[in-house]
N, C-alpha and C. Protein backbone atom coordinates (compact mmCIF):
# COMPACT_ATOMS: atom_id res chain seq x y z
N UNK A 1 -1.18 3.10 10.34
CA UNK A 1 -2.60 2.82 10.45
C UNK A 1 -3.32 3.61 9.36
N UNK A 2 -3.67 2.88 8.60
CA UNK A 2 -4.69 3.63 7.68
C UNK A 2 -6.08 3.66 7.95
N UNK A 3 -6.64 5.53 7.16
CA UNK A 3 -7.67 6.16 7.57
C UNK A 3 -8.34 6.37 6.98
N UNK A 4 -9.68 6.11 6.85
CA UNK A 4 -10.61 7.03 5.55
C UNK A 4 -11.40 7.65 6.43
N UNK A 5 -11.42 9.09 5.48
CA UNK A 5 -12.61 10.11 5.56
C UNK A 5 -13.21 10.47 4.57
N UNK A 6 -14.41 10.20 4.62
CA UNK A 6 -15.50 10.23 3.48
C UNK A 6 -16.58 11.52 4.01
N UNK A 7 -17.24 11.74 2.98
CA UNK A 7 -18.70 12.87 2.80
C UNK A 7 -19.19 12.29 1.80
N UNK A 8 -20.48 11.87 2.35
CA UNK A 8 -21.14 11.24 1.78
C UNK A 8 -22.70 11.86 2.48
N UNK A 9 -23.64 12.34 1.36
CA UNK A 9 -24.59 12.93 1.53
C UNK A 9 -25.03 13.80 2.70
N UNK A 10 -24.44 14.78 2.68
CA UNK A 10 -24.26 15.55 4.23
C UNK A 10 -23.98 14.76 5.32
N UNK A 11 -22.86 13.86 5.20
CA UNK A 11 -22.60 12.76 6.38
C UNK A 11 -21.30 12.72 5.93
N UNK A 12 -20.19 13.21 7.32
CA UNK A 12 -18.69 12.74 7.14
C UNK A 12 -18.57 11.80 8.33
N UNK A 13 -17.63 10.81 7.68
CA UNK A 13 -17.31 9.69 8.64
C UNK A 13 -15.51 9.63 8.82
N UNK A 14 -15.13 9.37 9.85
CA UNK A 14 -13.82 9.13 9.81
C UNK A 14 -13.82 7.79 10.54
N UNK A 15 -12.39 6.62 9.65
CA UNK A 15 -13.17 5.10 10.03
C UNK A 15 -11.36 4.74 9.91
N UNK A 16 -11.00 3.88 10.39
CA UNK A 16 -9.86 3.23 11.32
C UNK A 16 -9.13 2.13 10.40
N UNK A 17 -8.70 1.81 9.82
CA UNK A 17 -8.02 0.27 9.44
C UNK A 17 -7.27 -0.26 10.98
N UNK A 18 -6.79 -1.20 10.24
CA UNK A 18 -5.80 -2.04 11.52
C UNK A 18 -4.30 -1.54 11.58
N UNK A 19 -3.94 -1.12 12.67
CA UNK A 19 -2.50 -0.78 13.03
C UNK A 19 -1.31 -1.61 12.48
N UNK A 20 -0.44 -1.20 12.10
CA UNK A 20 0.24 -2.18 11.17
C UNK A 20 1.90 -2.27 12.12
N UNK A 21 2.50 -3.14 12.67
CA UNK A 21 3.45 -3.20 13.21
C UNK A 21 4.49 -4.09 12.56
N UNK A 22 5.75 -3.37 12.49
CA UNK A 22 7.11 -4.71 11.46
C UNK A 22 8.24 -4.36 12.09
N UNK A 23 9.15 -5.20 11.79
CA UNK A 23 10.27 -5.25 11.42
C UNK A 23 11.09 -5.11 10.66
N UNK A 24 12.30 -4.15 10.21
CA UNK A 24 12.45 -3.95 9.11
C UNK A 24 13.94 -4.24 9.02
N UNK A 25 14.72 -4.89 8.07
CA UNK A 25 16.11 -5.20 7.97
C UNK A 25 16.24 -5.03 6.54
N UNK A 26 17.48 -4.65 6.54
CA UNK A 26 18.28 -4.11 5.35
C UNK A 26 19.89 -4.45 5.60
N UNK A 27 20.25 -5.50 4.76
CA UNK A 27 21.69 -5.83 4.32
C UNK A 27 22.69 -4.26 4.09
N UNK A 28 23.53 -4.10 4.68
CA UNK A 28 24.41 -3.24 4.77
C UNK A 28 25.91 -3.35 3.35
N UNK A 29 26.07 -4.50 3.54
CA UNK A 29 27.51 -5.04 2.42
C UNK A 29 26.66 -5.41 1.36
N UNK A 30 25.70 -4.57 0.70
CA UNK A 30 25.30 -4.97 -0.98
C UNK A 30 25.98 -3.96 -2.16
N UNK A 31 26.31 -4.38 -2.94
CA UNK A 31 27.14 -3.32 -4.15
C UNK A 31 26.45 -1.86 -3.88
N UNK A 32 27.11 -1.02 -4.33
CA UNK A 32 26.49 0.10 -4.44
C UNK A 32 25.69 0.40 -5.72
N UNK A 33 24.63 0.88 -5.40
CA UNK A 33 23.22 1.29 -6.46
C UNK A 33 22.42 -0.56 -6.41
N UNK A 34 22.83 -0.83 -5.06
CA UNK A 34 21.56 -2.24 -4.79
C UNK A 34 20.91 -1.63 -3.44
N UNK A 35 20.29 -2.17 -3.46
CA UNK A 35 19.41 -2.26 -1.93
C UNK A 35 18.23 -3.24 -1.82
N UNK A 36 18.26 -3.82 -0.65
CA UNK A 36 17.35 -4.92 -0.24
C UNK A 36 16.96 -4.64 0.94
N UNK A 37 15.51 -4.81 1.45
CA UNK A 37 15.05 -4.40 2.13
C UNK A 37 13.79 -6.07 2.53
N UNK A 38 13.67 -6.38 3.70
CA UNK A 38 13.12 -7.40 4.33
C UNK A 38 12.41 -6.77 5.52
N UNK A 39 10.97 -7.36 5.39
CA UNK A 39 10.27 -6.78 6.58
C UNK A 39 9.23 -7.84 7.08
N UNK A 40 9.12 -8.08 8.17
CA UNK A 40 7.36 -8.89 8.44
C UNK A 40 7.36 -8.23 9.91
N UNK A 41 5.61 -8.43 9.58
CA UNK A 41 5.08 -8.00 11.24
C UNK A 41 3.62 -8.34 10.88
N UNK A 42 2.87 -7.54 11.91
CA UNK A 42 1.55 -7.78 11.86
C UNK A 42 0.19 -6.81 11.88
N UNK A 43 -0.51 -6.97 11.35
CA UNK A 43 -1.73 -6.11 11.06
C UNK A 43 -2.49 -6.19 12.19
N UNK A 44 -2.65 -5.36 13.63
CA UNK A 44 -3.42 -5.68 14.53
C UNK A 44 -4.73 -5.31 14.85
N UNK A 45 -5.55 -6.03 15.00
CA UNK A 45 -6.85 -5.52 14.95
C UNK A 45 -7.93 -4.55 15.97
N UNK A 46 -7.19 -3.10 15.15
CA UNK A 46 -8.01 -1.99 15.59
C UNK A 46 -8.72 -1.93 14.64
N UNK A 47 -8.70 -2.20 13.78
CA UNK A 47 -9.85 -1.05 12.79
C UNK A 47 -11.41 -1.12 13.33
N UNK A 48 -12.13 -0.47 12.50
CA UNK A 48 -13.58 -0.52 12.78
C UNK A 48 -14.27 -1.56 12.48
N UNK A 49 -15.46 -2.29 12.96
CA UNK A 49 -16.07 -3.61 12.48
C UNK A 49 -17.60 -3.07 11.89
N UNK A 50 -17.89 -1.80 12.10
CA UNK A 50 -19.60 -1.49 11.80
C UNK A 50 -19.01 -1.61 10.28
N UNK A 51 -20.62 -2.11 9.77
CA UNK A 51 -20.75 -2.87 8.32
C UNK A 51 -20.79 -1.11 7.34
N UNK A 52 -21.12 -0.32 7.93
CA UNK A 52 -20.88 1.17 6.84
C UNK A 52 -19.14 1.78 6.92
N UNK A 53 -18.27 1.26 7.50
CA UNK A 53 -17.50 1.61 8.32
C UNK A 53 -16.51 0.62 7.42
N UNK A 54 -16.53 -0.46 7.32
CA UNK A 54 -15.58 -1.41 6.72
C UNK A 54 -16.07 -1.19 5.14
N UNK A 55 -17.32 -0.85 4.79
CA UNK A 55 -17.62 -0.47 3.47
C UNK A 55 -16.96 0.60 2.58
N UNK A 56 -17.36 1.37 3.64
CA UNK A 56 -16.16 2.91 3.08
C UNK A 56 -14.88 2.40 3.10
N UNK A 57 -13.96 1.64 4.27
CA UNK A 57 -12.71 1.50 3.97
C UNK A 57 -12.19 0.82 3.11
N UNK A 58 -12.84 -0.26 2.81
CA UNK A 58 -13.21 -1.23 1.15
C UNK A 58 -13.26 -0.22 -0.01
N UNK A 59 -14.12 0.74 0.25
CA UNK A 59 -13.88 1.13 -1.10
C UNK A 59 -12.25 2.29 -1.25
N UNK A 60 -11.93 2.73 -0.15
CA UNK A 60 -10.53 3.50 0.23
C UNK A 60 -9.58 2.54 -0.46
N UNK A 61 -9.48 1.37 -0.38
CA UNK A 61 -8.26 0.58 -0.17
C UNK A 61 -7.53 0.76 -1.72
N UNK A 62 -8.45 1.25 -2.70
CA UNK A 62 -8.65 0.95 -4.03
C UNK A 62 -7.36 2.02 -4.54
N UNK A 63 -7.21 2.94 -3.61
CA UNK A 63 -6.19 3.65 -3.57
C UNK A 63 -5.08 3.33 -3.24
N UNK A 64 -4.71 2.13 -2.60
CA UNK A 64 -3.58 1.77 -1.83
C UNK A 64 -3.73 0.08 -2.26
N UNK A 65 -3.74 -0.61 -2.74
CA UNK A 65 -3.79 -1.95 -2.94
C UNK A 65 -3.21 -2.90 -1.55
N UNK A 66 -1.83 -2.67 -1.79
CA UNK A 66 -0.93 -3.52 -0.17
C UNK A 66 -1.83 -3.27 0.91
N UNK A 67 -2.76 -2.30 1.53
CA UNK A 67 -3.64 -2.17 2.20
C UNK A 67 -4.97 -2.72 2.78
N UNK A 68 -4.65 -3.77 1.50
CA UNK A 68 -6.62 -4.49 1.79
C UNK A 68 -6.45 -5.64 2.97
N UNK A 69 -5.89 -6.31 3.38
CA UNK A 69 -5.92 -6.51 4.64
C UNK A 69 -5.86 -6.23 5.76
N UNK A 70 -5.68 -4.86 5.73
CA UNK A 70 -5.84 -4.11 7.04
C UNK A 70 -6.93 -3.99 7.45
N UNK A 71 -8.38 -3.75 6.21
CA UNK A 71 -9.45 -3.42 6.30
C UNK A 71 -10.54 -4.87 6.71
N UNK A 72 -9.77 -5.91 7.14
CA UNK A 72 -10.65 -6.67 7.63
C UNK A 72 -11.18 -6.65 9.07
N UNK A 73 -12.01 -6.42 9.31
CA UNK A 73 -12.48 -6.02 10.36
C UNK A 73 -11.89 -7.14 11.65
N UNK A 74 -11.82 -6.66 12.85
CA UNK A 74 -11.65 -7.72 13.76
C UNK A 74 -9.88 -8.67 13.63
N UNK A 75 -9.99 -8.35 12.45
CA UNK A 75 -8.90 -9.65 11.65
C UNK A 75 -7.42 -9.01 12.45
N UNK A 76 -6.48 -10.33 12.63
CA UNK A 76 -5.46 -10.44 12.77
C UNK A 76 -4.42 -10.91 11.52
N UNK A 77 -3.71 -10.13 10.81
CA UNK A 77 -3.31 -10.57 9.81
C UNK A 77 -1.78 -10.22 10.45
N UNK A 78 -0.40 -11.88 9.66
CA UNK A 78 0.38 -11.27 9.21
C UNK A 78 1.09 -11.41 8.35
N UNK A 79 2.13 -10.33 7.87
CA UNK A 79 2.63 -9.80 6.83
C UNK A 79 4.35 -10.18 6.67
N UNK A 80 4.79 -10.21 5.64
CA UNK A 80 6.34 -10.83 5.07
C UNK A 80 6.30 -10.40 3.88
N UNK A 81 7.40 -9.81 3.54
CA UNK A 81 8.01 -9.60 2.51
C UNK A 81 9.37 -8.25 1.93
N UNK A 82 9.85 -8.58 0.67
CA UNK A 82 11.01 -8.46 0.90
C UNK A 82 10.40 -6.81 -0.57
N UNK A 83 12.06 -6.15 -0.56
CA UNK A 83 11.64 -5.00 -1.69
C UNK A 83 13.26 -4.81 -1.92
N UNK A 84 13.08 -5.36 -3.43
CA UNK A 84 14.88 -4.94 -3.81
C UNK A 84 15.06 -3.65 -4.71
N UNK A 85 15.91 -2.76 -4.33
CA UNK A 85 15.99 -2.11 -4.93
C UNK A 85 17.09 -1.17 -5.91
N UNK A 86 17.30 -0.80 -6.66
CA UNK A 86 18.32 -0.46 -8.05
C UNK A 86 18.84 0.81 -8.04
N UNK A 87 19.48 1.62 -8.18
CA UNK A 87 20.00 3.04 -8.61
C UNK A 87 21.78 3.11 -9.82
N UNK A 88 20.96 3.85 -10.26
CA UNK A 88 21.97 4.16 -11.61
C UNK A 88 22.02 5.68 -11.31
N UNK A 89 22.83 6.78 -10.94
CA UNK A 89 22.67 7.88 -11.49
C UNK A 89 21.47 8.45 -10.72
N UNK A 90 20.88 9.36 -11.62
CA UNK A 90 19.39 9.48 -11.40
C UNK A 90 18.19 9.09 -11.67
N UNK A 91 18.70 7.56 -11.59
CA UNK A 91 17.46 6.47 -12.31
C UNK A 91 17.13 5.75 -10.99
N UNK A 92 15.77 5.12 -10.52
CA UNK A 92 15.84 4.47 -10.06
C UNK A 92 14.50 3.00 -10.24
N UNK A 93 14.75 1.99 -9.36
CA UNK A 93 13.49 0.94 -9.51
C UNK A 93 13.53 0.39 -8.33
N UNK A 94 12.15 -0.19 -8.04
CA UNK A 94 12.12 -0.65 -6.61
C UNK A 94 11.00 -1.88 -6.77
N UNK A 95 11.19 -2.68 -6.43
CA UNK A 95 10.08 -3.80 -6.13
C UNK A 95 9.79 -4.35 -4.97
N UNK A 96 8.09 -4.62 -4.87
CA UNK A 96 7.94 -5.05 -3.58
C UNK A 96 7.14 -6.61 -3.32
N UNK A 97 7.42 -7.24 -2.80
CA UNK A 97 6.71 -8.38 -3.05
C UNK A 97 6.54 -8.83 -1.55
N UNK A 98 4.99 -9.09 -1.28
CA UNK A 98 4.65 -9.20 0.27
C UNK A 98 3.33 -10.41 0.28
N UNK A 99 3.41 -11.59 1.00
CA UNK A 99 2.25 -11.98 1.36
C UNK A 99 1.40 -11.54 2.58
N UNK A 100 0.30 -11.94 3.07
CA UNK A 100 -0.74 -11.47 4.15
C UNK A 100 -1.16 -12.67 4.27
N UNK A 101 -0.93 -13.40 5.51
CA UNK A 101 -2.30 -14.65 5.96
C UNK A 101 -2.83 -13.74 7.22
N UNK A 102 -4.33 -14.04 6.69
CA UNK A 102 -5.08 -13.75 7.98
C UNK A 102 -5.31 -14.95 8.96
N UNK A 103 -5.00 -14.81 10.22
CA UNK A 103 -4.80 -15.91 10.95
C UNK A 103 -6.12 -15.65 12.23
N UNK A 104 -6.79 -14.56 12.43
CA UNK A 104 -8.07 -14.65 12.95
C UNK A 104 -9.08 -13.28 12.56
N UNK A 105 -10.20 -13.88 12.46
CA UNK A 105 -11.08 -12.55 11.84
C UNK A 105 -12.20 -13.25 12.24
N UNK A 106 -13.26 -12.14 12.15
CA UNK A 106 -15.04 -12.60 11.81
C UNK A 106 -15.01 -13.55 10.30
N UNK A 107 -13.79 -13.52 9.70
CA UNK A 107 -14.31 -14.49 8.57
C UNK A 107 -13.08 -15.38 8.27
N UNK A 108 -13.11 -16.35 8.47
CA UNK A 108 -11.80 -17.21 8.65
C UNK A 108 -11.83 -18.16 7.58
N UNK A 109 -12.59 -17.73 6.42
CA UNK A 109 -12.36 -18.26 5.27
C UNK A 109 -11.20 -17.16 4.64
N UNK A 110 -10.37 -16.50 4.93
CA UNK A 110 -10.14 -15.17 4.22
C UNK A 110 -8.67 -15.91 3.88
N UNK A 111 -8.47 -15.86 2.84
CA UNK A 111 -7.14 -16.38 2.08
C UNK A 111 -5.92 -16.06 1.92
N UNK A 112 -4.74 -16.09 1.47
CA UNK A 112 -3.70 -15.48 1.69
C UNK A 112 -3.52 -14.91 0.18
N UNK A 113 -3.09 -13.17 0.69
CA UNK A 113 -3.30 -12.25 -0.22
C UNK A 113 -1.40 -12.20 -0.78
N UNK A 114 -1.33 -11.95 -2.01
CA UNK A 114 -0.09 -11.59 -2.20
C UNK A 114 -0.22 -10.18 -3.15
N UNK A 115 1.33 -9.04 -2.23
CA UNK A 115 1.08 -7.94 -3.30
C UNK A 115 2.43 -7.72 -4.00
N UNK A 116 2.25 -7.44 -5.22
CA UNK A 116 3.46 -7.73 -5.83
C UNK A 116 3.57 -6.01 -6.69
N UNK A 117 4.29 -5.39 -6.38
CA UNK A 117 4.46 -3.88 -6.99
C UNK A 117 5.75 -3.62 -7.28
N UNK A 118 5.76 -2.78 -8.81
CA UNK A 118 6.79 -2.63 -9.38
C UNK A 118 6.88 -0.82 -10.11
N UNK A 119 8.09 -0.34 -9.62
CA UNK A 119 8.40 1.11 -10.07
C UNK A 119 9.32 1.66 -10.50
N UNK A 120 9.54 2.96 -11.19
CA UNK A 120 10.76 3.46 -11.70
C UNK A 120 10.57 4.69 -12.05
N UNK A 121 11.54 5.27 -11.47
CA UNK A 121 11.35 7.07 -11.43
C UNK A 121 12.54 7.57 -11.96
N UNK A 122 12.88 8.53 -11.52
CA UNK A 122 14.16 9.38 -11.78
C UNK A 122 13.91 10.57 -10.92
N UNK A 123 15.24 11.16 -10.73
CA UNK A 123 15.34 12.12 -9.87
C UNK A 123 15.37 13.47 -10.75
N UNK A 124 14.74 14.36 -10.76
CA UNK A 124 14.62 15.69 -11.89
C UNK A 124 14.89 17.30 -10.83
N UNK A 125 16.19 17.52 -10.45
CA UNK A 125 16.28 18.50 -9.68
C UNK A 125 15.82 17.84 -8.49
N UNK A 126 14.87 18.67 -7.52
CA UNK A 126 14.37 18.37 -6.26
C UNK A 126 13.34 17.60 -6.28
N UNK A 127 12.75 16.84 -7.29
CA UNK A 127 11.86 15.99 -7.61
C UNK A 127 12.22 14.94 -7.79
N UNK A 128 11.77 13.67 -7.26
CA UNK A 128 11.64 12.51 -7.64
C UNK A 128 10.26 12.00 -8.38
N UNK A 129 10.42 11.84 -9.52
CA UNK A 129 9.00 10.99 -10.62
C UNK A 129 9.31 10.15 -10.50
N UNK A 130 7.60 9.61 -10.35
CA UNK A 130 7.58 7.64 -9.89
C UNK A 130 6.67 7.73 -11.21
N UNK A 131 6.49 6.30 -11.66
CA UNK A 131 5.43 5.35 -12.31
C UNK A 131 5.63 4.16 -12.29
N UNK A 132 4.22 3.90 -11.43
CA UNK A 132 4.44 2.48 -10.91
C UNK A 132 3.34 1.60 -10.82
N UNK A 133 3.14 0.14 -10.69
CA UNK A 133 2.31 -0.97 -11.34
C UNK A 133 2.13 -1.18 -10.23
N UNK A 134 0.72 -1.24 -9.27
CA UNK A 134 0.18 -2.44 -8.42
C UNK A 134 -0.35 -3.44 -8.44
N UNK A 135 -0.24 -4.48 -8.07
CA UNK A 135 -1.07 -6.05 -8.17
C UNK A 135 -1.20 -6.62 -7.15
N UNK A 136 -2.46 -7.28 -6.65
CA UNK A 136 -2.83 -7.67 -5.42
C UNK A 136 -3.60 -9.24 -6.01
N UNK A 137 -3.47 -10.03 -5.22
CA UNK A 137 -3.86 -11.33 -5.84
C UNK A 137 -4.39 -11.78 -4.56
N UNK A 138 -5.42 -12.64 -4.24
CA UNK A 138 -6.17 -12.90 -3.21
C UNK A 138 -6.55 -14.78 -4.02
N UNK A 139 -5.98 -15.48 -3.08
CA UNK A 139 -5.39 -16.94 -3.63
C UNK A 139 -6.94 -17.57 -3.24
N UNK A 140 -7.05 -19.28 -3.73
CA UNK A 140 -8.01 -20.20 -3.26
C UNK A 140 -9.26 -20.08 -4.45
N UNK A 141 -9.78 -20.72 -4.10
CA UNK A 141 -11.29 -20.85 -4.75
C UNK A 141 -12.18 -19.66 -4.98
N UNK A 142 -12.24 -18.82 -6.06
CA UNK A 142 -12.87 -17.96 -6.61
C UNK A 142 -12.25 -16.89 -5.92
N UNK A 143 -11.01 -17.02 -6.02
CA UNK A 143 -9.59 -15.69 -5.67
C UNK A 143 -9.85 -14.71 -7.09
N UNK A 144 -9.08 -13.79 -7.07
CA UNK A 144 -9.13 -12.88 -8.04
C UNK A 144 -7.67 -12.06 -7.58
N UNK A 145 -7.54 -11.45 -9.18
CA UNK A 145 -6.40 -10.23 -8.89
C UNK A 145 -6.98 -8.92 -9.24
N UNK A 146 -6.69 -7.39 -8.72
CA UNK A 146 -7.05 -6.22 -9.21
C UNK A 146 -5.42 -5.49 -9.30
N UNK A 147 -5.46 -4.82 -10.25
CA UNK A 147 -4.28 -3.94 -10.13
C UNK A 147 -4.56 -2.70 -10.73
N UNK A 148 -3.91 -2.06 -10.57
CA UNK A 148 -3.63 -0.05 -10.74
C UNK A 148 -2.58 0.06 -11.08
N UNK A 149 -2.41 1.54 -11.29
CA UNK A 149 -0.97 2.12 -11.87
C UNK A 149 -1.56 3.50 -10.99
N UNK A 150 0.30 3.90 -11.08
CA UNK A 150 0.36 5.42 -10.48
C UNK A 150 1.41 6.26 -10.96
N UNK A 151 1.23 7.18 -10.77
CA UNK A 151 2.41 8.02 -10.87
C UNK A 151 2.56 9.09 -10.09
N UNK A 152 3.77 9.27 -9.79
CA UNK A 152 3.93 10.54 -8.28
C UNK A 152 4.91 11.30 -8.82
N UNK A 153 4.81 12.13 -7.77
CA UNK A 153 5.82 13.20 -7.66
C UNK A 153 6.12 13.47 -6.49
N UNK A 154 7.52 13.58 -5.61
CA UNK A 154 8.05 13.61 -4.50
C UNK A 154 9.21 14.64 -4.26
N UNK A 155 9.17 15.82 -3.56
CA UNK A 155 10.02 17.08 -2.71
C UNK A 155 10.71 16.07 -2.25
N UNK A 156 11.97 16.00 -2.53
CA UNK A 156 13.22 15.30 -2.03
C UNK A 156 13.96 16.24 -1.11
N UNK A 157 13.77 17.72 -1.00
CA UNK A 157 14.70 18.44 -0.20
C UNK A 157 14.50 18.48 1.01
N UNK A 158 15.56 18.17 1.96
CA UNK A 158 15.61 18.03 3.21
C UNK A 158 15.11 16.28 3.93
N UNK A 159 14.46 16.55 5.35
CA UNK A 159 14.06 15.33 5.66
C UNK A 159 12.28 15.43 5.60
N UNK A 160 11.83 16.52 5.71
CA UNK A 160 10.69 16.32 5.43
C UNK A 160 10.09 16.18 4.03
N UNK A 161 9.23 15.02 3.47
CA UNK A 161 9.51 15.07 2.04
C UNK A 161 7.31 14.71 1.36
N UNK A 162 7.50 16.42 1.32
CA UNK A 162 5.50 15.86 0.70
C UNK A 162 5.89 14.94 -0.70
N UNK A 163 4.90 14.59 -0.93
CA UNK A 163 4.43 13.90 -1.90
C UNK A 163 3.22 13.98 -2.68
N UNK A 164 2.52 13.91 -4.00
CA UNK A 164 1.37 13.44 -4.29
C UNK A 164 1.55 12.45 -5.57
N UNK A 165 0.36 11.83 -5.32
CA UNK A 165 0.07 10.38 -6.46
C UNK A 165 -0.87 10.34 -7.16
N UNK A 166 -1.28 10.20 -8.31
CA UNK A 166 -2.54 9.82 -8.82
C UNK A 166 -2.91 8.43 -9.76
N UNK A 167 -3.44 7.76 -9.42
CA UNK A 167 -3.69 5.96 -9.09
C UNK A 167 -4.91 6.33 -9.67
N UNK A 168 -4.52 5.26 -10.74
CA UNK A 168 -5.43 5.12 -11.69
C UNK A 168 -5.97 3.43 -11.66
N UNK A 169 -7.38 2.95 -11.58
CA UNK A 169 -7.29 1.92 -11.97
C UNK A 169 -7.23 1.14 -13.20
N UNK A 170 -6.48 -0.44 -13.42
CA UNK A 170 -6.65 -0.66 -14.30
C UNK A 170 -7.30 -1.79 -14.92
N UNK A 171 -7.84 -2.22 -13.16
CA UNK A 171 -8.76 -4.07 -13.30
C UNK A 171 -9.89 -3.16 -13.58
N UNK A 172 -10.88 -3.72 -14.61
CA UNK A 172 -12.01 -2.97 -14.87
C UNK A 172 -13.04 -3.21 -13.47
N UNK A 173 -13.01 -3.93 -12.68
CA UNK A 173 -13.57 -3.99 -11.29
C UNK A 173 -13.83 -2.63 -10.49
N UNK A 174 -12.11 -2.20 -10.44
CA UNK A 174 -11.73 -1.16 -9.86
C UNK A 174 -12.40 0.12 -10.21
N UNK A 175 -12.44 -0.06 -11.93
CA UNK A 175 -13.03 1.21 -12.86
C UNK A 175 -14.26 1.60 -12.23
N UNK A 176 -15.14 0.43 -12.26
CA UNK A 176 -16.58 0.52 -11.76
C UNK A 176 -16.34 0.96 -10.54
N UNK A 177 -15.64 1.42 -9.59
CA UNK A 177 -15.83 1.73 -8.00
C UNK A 177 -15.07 2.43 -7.86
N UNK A 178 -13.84 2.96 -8.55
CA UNK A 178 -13.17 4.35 -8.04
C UNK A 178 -12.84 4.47 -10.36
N UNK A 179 -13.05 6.52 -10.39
CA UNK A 179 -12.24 7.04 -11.39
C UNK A 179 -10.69 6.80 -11.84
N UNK A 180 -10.15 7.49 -10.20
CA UNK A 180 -9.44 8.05 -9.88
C UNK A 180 -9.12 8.06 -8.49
N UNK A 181 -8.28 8.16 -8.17
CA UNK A 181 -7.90 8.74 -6.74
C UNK A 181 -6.51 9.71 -6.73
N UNK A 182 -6.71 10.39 -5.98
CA UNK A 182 -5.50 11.29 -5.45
C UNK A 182 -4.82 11.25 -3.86
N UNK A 183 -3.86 10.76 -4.01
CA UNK A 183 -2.81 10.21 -2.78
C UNK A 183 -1.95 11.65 -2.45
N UNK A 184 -2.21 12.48 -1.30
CA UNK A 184 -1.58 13.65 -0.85
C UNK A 184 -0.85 12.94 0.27
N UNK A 185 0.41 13.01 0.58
CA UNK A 185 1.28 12.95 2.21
C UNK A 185 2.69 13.35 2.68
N UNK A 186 3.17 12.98 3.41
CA UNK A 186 4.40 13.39 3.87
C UNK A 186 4.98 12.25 4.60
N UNK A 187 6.32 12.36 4.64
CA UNK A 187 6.88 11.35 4.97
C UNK A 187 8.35 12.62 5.70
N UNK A 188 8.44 11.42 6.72
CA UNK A 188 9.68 12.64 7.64
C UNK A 188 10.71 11.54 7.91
N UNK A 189 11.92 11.66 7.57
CA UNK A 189 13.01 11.07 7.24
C UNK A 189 14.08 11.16 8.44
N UNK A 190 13.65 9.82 9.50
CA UNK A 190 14.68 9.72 10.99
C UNK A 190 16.05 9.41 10.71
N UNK A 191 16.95 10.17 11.07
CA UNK A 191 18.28 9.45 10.80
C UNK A 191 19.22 9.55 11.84
């Protein structure tokens, strides 16, 4: 479930996206240094619907691209798609390619979004470096695409593994409404 917290003129808000639920399968008998990864589920509609509330998370999403359907208010969206991925050594690449139909919302003109992201890092000691391409395409009659780039850095030691990103935009859309952003988190590794 994604979250924004904003401060905005002596006013902090903390505001909700939609809960995101999947399925996730992964082929076991693929060569070694492949991996494929298949997932769908659905975007369920918690998030917030107040019009300052979906505004701020609109402008959040700019950080996360695969994300902008969560932020439809009310909306029931769902999600498919697959992410193959490569290793050489200490090289790696990963791609993700996912559609979104929204199938009920306050706005049921809302089109089917496709996100298509592409990366490649290497492993440097206890670090993993990413740099990587987002693209989000929003289909139909006066559709549009925005995309970003990022680059991270990821603590590989152990199962708990921080991370940070900094996502840059590169649709001049984006320019006008975010610099920059900085992606801080953690990720904890069940096995």
């Amino acid at each position: 479930m994604p979250f924004t917290y904003a401060i905005e003129q002596n006013d902090d808000n903390l505001d909700l996206g939609d809960i995101e639920a999947e399925l996730v399968y992964s082929p076991t008998n693929l060569p070694p240094g492949v991996g494929l990864v298949f997932h769908g589920g659905a975007f369920l509609p918690t998030g917030s619907a107040a019009s300052n509330d979906v505004d701020q998370n609109l402008r959040a999403f700019v950080a996360r691209l695969p994300d902008l359907y969560q932020y439809i208010p009310d909306g029931l969206t769902l999600r498919f798609g697959v992410s193959p991925m490569l290793r050489q050594g200490r090289f790696f690449m990963r791609g993700d390619l996912a559609v979104d139909l929204n199938v009920s919302s306050d706005n049921p003109t809302t089109n089917p979004g496709f996100a298509l992201d592409l990366g490649a890092g290497a492993v440097v000691g206890s670090f993993a470096l990413t740099a990587e391409v987002d693209n989000y395409v929003i289909t139909g009659t006066g559709g549009y695409a925005i995309d970003s780039g990022a680059i991270a850095a990821r603590l590989i030691a152990g199962r708990v593994q921080p991370y940070l990103a900094l996502i840059i935009p590169v649709d001049a859309n984006l320019s006008d409404a975010l610099g920059f952003a900085l992606t801080l988190g953690v990720d904890y590794l069940y096995r």
